[in-house]
Protein backbone atom coordinates (compact mmCIF):
# COMPACT_ATOMS: atom_id res chain seq x y z
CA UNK A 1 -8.77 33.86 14.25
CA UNK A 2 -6.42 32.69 16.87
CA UNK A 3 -9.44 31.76 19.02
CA UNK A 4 -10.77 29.47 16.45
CA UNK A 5 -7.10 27.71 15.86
CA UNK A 6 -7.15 27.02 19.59
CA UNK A 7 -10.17 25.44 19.23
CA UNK A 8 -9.24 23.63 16.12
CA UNK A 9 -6.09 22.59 17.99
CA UNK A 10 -7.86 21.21 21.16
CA UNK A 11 -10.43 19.41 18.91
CA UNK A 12 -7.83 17.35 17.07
CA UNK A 13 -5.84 17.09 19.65
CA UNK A 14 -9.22 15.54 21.88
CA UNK A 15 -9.74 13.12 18.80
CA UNK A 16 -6.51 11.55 18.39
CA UNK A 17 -6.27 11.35 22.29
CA UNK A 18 -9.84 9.02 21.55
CA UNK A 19 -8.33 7.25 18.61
CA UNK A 20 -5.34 6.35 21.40
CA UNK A 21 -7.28 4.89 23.84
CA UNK A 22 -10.08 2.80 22.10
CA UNK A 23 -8.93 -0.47 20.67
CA UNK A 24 -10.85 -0.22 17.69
CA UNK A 25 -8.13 2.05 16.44
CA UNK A 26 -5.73 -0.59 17.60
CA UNK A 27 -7.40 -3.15 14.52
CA UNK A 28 -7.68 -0.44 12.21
CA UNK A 29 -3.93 0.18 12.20
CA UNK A 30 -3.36 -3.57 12.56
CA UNK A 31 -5.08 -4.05 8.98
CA UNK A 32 -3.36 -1.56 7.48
CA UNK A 33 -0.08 -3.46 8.30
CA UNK A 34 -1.30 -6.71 7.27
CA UNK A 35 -2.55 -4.40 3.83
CA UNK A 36 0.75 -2.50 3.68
CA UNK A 37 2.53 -5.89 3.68
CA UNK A 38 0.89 -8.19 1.74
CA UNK A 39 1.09 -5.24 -0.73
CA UNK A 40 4.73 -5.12 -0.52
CA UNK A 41 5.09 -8.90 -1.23
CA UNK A 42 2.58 -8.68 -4.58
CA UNK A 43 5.16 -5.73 -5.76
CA UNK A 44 7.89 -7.37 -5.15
CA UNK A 45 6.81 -10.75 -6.56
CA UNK A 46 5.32 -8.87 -9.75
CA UNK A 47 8.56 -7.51 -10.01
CA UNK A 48 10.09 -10.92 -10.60
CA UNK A 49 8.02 -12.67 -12.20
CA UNK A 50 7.48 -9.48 -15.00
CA UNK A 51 11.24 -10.12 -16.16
CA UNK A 52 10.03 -13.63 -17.02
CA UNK A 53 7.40 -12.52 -18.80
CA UNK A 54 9.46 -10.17 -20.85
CA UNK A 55 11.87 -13.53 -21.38
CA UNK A 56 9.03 -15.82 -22.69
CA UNK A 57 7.33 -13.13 -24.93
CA UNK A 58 10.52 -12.73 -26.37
CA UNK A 59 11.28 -16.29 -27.15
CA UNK A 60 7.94 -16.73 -28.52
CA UNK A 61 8.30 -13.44 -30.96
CA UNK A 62 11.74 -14.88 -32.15
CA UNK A 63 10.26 -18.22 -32.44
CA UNK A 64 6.93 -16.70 -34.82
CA UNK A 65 9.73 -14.74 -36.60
CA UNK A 66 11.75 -17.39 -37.85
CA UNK A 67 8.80 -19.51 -38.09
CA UNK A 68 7.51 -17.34 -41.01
């Protein structure tokens, strides 16, 4: 059992040593920033701009309300 952790160990170890060194890895993380960010920006925005929502849906329900 301990054998095969070793060998586990040295295996992942060997692949994120290959991931390191070969720039394909580099773009890979690079996109994930660019994702990760651009995400960020459409929460943040939605967060804004769903408070206006709630404001004009509300002003439109008064407005049928009294309207009737």
């Amino acid at each position: 059992m301990q054998r095969l952790s070793k060998l586990l160990a040295s295996k992942l170890l060997l692949g994120l040593r290959t991931l390191c060194t070969r720039e394909q890895g580099q773009d890979l993380v690079e996109y994930a920033l660019v994702v990760s960010i651009i995400a960020f920006g459409a929460v943040t925005a939605m967060k804004g701009l769903s408070t206006e929502i709630k404001t004009a849906f509300s002003t439109i329900s008064s407005d049928l309300g009294t309207s009737l």
